[in-house]
PDB file of N, CA and C in Angstrom:
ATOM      1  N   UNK A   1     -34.274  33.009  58.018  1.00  0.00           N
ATOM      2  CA  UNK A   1     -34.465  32.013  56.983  1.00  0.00           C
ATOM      3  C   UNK A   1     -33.634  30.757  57.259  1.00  0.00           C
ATOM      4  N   UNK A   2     -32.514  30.794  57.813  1.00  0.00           N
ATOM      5  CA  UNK A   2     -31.339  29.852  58.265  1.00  0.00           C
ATOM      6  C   UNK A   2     -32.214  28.548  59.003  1.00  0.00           C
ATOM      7  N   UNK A   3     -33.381  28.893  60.005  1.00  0.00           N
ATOM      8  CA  UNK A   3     -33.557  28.405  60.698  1.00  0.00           C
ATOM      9  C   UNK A   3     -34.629  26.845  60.031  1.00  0.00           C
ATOM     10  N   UNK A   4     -34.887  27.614  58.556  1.00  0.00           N
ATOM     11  CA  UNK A   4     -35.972  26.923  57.693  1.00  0.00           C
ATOM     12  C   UNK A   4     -34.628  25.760  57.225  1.00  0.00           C
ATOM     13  N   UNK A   5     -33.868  25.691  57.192  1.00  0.00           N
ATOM     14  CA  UNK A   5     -32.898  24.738  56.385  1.00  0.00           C
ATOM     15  C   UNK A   5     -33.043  23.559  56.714  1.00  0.00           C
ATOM     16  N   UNK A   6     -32.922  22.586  56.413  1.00  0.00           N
ATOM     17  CA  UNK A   6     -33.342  21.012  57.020  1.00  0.00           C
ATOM     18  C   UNK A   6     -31.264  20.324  56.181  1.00  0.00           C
ATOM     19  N   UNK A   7     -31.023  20.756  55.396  1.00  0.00           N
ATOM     20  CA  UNK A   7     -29.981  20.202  54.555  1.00  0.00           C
ATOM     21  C   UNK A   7     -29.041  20.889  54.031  1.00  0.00           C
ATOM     22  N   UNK A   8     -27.542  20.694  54.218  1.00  0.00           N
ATOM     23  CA  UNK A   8     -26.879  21.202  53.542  1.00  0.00           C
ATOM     24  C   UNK A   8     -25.296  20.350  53.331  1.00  0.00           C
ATOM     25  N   UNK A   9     -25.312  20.356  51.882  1.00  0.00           N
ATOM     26  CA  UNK A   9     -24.525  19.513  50.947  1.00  0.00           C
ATOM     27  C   UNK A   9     -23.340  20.171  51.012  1.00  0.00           C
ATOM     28  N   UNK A  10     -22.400  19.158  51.504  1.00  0.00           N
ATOM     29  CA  UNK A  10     -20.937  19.718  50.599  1.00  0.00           C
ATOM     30  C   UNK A  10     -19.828  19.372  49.867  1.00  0.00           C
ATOM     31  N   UNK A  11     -19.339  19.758  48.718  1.00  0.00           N
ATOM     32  CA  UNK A  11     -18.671  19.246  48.288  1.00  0.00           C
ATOM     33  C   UNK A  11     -17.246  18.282  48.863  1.00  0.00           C
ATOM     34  N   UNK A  12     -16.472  17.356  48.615  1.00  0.00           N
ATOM     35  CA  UNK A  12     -15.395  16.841  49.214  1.00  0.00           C
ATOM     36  C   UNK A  12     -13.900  17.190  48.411  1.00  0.00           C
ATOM     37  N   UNK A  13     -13.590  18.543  47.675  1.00  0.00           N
ATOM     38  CA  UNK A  13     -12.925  19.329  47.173  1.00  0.00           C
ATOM     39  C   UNK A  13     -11.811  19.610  47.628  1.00  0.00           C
ATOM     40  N   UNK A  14     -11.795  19.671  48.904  1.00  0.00           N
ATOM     41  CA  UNK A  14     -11.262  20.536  50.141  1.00  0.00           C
ATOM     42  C   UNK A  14     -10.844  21.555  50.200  1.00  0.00           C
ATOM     43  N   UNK A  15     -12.219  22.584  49.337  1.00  0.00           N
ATOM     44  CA  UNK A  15     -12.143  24.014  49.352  1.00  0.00           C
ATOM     45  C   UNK A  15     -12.793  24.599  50.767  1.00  0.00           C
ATOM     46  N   UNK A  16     -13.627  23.633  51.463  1.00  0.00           N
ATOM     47  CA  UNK A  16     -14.460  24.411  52.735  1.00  0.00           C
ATOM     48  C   UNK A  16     -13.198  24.235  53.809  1.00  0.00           C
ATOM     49  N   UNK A  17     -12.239  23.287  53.889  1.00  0.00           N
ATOM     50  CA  UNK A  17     -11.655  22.964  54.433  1.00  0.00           C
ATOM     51  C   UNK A  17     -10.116  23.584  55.049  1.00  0.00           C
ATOM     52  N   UNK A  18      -9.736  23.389  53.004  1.00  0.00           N
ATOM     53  CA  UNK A  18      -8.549  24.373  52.857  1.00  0.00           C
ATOM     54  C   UNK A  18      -8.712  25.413  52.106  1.00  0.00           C
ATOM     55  N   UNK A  19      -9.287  25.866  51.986  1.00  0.00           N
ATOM     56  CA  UNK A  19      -9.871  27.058  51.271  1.00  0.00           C
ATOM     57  C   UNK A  19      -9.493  27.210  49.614  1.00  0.00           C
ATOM     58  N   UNK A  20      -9.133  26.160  49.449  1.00  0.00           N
ATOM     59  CA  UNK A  20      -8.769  25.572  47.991  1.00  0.00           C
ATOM     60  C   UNK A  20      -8.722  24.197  47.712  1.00  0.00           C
ATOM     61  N   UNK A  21      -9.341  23.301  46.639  1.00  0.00           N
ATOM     62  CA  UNK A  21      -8.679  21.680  46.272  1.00  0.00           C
ATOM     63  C   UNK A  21      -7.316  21.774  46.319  1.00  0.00           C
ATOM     64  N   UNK A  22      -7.025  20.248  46.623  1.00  0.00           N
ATOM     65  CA  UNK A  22      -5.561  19.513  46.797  1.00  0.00           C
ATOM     66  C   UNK A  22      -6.068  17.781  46.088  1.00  0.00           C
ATOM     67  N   UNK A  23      -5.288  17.555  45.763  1.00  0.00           N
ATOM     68  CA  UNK A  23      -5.253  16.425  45.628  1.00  0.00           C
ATOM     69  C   UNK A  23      -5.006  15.740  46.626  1.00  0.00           C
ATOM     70  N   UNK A  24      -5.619  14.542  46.589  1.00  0.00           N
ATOM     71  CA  UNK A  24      -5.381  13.946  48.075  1.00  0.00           C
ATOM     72  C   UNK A  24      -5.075  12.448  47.792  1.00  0.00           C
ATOM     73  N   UNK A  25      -5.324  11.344  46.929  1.00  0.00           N
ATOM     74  CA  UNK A  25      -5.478  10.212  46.141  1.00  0.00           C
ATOM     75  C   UNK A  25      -5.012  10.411  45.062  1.00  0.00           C
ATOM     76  N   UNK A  26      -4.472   9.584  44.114  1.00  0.00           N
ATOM     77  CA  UNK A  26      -4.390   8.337  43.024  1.00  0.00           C
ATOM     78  C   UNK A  26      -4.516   7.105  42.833  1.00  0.00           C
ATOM     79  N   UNK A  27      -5.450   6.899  42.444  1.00  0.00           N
ATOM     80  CA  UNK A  27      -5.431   5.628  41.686  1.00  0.00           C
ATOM     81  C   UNK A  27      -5.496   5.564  40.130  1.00  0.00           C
ATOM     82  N   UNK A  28      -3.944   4.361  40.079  1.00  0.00           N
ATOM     83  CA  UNK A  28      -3.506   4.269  38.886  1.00  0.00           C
ATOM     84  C   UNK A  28      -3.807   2.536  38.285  1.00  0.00           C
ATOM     85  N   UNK A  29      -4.176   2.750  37.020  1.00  0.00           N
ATOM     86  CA  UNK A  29      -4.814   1.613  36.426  1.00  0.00           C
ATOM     87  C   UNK A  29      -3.954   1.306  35.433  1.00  0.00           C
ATOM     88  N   UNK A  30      -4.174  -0.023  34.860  1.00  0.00           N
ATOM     89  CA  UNK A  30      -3.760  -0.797  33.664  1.00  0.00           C
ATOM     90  C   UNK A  30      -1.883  -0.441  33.863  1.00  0.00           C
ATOM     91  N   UNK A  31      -1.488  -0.300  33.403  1.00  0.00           N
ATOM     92  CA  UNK A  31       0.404  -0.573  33.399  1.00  0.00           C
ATOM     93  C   UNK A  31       1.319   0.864  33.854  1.00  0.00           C
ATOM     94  N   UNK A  32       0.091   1.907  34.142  1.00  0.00           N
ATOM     95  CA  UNK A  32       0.422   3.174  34.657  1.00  0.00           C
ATOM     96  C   UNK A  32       1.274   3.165  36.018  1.00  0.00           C
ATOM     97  N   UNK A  33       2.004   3.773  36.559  1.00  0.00           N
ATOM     98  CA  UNK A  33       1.952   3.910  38.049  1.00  0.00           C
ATOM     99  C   UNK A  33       1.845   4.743  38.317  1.00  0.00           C
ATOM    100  N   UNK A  34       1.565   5.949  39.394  1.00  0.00           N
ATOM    101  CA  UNK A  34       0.711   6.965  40.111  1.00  0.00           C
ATOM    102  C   UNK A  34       1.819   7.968  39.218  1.00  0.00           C
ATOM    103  N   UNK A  35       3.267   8.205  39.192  1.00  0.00           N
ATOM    104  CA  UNK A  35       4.262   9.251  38.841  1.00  0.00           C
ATOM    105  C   UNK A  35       3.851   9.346  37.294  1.00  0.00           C
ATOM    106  N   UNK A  36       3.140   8.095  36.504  1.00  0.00           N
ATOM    107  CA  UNK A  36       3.011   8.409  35.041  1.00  0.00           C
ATOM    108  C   UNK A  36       1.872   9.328  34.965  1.00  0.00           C
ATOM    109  N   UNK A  37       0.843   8.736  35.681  1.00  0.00           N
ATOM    110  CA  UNK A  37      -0.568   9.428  35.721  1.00  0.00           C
ATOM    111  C   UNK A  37      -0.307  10.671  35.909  1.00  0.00           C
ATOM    112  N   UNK A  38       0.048  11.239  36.741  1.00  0.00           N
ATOM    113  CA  UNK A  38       0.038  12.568  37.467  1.00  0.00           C
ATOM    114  C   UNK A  38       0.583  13.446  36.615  1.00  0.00           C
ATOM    115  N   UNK A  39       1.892  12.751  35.774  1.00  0.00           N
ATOM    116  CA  UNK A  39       2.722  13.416  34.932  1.00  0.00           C
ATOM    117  C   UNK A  39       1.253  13.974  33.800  1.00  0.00           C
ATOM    118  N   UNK A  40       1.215  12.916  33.359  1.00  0.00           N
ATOM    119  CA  UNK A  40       0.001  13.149  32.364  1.00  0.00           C
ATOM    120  C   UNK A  40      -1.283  14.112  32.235  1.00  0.00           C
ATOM    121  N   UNK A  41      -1.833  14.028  33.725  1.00  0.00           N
ATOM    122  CA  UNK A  41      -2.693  14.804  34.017  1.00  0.00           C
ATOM    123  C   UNK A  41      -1.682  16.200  34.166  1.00  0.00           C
ATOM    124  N   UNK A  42      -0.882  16.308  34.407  1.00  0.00           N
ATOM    125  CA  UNK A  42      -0.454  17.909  34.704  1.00  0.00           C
ATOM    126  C   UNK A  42      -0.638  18.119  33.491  1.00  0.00           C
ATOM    127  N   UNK A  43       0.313  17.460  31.984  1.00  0.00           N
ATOM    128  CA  UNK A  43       0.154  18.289  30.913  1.00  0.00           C
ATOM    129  C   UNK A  43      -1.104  18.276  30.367  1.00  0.00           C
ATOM    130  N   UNK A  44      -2.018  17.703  30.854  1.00  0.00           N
ATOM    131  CA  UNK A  44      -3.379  18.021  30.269  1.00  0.00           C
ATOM    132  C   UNK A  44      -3.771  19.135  31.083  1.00  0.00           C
ATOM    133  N   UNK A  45      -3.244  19.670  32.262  1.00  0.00           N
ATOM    134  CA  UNK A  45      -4.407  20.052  32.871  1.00  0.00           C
ATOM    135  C   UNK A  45      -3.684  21.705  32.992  1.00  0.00           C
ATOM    136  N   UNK A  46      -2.127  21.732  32.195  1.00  0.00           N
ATOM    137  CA  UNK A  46      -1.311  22.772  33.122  1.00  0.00           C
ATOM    138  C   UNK A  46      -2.037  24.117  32.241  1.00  0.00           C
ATOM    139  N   UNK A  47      -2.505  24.202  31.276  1.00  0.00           N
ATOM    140  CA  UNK A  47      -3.175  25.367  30.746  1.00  0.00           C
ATOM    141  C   UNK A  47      -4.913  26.012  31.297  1.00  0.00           C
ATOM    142  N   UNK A  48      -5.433  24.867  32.049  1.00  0.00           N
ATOM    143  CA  UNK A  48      -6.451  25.736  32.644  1.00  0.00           C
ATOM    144  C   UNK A  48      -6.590  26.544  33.788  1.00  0.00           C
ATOM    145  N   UNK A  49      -7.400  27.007  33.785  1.00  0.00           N
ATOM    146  CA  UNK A  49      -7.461  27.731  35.119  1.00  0.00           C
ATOM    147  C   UNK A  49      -8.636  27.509  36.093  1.00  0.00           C
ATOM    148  N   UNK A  50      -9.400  26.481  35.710  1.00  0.00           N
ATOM    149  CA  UNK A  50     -10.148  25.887  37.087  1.00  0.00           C
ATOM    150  C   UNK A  50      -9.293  25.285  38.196  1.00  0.00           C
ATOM    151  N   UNK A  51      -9.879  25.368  39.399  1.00  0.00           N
ATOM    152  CA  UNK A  51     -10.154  25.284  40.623  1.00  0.00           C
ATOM    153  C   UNK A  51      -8.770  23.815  40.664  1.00  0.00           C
ATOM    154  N   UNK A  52      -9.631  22.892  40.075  1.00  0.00           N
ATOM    155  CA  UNK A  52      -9.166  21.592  40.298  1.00  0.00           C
ATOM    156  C   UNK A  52      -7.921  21.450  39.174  1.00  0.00           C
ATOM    157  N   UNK A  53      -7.792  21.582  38.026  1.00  0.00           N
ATOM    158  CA  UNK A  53      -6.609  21.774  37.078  1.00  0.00           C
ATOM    159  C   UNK A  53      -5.939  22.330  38.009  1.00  0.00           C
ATOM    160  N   UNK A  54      -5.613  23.575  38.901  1.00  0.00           N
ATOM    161  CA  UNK A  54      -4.631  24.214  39.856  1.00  0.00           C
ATOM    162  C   UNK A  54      -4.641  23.057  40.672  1.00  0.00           C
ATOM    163  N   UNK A  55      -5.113  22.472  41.356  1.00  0.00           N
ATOM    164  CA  UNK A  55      -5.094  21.307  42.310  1.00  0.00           C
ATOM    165  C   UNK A  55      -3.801  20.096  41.831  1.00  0.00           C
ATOM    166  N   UNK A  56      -4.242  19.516  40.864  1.00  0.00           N
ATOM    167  CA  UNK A  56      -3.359  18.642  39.808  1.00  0.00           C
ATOM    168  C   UNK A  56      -1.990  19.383  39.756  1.00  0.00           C
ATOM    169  N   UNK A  57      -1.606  20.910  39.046  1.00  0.00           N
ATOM    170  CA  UNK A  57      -0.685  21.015  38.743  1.00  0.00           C
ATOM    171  C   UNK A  57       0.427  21.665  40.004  1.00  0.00           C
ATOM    172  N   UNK A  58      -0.370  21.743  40.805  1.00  0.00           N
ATOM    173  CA  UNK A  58       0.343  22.217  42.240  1.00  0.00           C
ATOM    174  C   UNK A  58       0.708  20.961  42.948  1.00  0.00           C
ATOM    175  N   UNK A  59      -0.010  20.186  42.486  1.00  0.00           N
ATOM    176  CA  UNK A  59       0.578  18.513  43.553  1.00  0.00           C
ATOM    177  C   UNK A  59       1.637  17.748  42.839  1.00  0.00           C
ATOM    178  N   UNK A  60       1.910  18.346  41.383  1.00  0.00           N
ATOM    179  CA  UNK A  60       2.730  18.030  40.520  1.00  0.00           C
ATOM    180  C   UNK A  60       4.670  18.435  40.835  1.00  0.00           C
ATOM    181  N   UNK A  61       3.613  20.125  40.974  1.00  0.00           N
ATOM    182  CA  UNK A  61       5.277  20.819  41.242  1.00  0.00           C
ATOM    183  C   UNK A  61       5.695  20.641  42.606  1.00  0.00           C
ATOM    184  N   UNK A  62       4.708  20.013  44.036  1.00  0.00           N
ATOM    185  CA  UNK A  62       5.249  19.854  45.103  1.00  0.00           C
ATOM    186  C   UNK A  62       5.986  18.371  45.194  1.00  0.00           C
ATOM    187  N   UNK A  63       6.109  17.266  44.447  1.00  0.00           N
ATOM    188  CA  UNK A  63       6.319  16.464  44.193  1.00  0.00           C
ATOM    189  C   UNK A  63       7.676  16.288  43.166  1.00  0.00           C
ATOM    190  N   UNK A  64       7.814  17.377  42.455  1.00  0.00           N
ATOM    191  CA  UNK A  64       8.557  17.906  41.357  1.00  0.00           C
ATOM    192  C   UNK A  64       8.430  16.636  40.141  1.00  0.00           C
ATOM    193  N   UNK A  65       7.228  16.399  40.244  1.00  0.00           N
ATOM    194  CA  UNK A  65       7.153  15.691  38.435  1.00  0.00           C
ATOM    195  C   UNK A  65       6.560  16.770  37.485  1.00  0.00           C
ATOM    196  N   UNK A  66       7.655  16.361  36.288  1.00  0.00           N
ATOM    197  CA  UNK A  66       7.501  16.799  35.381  1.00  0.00           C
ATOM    198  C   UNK A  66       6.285  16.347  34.526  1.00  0.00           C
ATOM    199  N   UNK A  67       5.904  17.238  33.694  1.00  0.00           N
ATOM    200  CA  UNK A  67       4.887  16.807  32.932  1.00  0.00           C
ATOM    201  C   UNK A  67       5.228  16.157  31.666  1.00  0.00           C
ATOM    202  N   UNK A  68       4.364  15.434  31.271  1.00  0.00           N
ATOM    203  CA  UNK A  68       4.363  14.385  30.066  1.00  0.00           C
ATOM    204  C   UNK A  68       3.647  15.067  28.662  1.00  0.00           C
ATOM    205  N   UNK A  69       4.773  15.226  27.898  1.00  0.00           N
ATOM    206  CA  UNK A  69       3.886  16.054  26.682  1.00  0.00           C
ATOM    207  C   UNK A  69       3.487  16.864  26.651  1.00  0.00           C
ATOM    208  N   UNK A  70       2.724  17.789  26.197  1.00  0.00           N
ATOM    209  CA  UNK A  70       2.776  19.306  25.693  1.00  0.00           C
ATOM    210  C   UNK A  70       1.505  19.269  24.903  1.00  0.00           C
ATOM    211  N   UNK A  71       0.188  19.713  25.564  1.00  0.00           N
ATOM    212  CA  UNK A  71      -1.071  20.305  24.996  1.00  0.00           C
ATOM    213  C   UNK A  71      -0.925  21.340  24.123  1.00  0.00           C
ATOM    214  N   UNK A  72      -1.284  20.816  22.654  1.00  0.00           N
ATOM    215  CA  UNK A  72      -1.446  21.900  22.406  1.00  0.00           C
ATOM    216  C   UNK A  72      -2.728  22.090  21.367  1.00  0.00           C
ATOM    217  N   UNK A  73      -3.396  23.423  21.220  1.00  0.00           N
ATOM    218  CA  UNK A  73      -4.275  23.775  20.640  1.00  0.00           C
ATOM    219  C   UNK A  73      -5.624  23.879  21.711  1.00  0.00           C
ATOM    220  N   UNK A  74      -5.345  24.212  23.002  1.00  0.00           N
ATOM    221  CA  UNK A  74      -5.968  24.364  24.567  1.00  0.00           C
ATOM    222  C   UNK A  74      -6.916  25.277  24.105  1.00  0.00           C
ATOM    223  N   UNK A  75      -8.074  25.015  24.612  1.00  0.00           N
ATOM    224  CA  UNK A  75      -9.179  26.261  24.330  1.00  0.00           C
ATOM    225  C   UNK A  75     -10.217  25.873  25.424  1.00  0.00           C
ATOM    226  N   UNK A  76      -9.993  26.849  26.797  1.00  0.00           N
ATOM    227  CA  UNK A  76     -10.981  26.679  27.802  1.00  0.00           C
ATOM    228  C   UNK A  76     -12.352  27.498  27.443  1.00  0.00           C
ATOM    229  N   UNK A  77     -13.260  26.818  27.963  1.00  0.00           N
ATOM    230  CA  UNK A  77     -14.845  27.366  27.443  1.00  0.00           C
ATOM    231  C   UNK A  77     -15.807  27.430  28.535  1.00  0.00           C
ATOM    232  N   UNK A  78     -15.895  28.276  29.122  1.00  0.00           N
ATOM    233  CA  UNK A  78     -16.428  28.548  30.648  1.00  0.00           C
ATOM    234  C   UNK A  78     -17.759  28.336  30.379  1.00  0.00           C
TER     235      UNK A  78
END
């Protein structure tokens, strides 16, 4: 059947790559700079458990920023 394929898509995640997302970029807008953003996104992101939320909060703690604020009332919905 392989041989019938004409196309195949892949995501730019860098799960095929590294066998998991990483963050790789920031871009930070309006009066932010990249250490506020990131901060921010960790505490939004440090209670889920998708793929890419682990991505965010692992590039957080290799960096050692702390997170900004405290989510609360988190309710993931698969």
């Amino acid at each position: 059947m392989l041989c019938k394929v004409n196309t195949i898509i892949f995501d730019k995640t860098g799960t095929i790559t590294e066998g998991k997302p990483q963050v790789t970029d920031i871009v930070a807008v309006n009066s932010y700079d990249e250490n506020q953003l990131i901060q921010i996104a960790i505490a939004l992101e440090a209670k889920s458990e998708h793929p890419l939320a682990e991505a965010i909060v692992n590039y957080g703690k290799a960096n050692m920023l702390p997170m900004i604020g405290n989510v609360e009332k988190f309710e993931a919905i698969p």
